[in-house]
Structures are given as structure tokens and as C-alpha cells.
Protein backbone atom coordinates (compact mmCIF):
# COMPACT_ATOMS: atom_id res chain seq x y z
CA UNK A 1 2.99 -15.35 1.49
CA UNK A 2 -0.45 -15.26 1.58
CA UNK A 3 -3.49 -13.55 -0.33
CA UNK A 4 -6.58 -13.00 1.43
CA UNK A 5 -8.05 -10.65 -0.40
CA UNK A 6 -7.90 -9.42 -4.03
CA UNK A 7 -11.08 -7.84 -5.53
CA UNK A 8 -11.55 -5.65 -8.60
CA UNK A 9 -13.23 -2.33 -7.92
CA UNK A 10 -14.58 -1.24 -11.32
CA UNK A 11 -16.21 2.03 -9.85
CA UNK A 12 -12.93 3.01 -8.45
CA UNK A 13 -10.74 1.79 -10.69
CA UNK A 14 -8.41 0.19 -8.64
CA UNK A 15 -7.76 -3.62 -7.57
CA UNK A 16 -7.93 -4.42 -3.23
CA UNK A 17 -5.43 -6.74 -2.26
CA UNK A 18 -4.72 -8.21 1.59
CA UNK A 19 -1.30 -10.43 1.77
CA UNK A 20 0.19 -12.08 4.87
CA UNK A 21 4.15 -12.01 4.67
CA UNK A 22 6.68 -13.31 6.73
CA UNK A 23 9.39 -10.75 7.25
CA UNK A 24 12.72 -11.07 9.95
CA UNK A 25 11.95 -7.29 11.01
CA UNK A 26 9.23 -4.90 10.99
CA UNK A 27 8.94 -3.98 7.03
CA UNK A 28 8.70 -0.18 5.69
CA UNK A 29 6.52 1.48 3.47
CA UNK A 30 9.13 0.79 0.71
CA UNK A 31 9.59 -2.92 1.26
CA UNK A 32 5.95 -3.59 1.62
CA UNK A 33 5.21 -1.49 -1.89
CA UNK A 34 7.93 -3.90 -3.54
CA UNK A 35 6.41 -7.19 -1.81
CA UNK A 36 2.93 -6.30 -3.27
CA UNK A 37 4.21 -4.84 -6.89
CA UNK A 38 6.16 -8.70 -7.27
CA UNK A 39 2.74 -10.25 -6.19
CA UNK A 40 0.43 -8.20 -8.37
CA UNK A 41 2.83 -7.40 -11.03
CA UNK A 42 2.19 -3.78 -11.42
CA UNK A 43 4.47 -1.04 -11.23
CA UNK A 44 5.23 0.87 -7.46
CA UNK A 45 3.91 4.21 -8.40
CA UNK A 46 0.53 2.88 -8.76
CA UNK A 47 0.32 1.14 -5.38
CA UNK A 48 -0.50 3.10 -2.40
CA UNK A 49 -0.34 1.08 0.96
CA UNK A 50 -3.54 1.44 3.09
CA UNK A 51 -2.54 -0.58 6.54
CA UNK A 52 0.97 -2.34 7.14
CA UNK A 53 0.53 -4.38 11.01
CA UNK A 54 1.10 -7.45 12.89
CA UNK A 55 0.92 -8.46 16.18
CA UNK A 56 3.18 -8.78 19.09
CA UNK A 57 5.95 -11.68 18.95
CA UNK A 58 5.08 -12.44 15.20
CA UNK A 59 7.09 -12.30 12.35
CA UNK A 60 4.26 -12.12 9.96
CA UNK A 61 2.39 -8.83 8.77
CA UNK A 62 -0.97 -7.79 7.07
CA UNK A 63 -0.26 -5.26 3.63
CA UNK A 64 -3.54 -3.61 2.83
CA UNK A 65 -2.93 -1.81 -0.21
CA UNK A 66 -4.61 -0.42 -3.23
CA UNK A 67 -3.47 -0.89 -7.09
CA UNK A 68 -4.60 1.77 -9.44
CA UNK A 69 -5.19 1.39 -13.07
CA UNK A 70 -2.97 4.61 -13.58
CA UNK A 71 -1.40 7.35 -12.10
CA UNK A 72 -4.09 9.63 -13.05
CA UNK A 73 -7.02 7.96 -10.91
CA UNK A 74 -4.25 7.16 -8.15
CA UNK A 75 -4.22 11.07 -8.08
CA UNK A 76 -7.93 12.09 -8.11
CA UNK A 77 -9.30 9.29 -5.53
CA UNK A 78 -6.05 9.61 -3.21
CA UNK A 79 -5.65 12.50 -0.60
CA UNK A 80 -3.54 14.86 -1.56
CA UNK A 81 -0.25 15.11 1.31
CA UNK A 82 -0.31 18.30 2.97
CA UNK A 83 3.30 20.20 2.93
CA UNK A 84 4.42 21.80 6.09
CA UNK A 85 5.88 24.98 5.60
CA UNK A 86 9.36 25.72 6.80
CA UNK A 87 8.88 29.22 8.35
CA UNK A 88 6.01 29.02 10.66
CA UNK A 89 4.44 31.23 13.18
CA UNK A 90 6.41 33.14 15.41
């Protein structure tokens, strides 16, 4: 593992982090969230995964994530996820 970027946004109240992992297959959402809460020592809720890629034939993937000082300015900088609605137009 490797850190390339952690800064400290003050105005946003969040910390940026960048980490290069080795993983055996292509990592979800879940496993990168659990990667980056060991590494930063925070708790999963207040992560929020920005970018998870690599590149062809590697084994090794970029985590851009964000780490909010609480759930409550997670909530009011993050976009709210838009719920489909099950009957739709007929």
C-alpha cells in the first residue's frame, strides 16, 4: 500500500486521501471503503469513495476517497442518490 495523497480540507471539512493497493481481483466499493477506513482509522460511514481504477494487466488500483469529520457534513456536501421509482410510465 501506498499513500499519495492525504490533505486536510478545513473549508470542507473533510480529509483527501489517494492510496495504491495491490489486490488479486478487481476490488468493490465495500472492500475499497474497508482498505481506506484501516489506513485512516475512521469509521466506514464517513468515507465516501470518489474514483476506484487501475489499468489493464495490473493488480494494483488507485482509491480516491473522501473522509468526513461526521455524518452530518458527509450529508450536506455529498449528492443526495436519486431513488428510482418502481411503477414508471406506461
Amino acid at each position: 500500500m501506498n499513500i499519495i495523497k492525504d490533505i486536510k480540507n478545513e473549508n470542507l471539512k473533510r480529509r483527501e486521501m489517494k492510496v495504491v493497493v495491490a489486490f488479486e481481483k478487481n476490488p468493490g466499493i465495500a472492500e475499497a471503503i474497508k482498505v481506506i477506513s484501516d489506513v485512516a482509522k475512521s469509521s466506514a460511514d464517513l468515507i465516501v469513495i470518489k474514483k476506484l481504477k487501475s489499468k489493464f494487466g495490473r493488480n494494483t488500483f488507485l482509491i480516491d476517497s473522501f473522509i468526513y469529520n461526521s455524518v452530518e457534513d458527509r450529508n450536506m456536501i455529498e449528492p443526495k442518490v436519486k431513488v428510482k421509482k418502481a411503477g414508471g410510465a406506461k
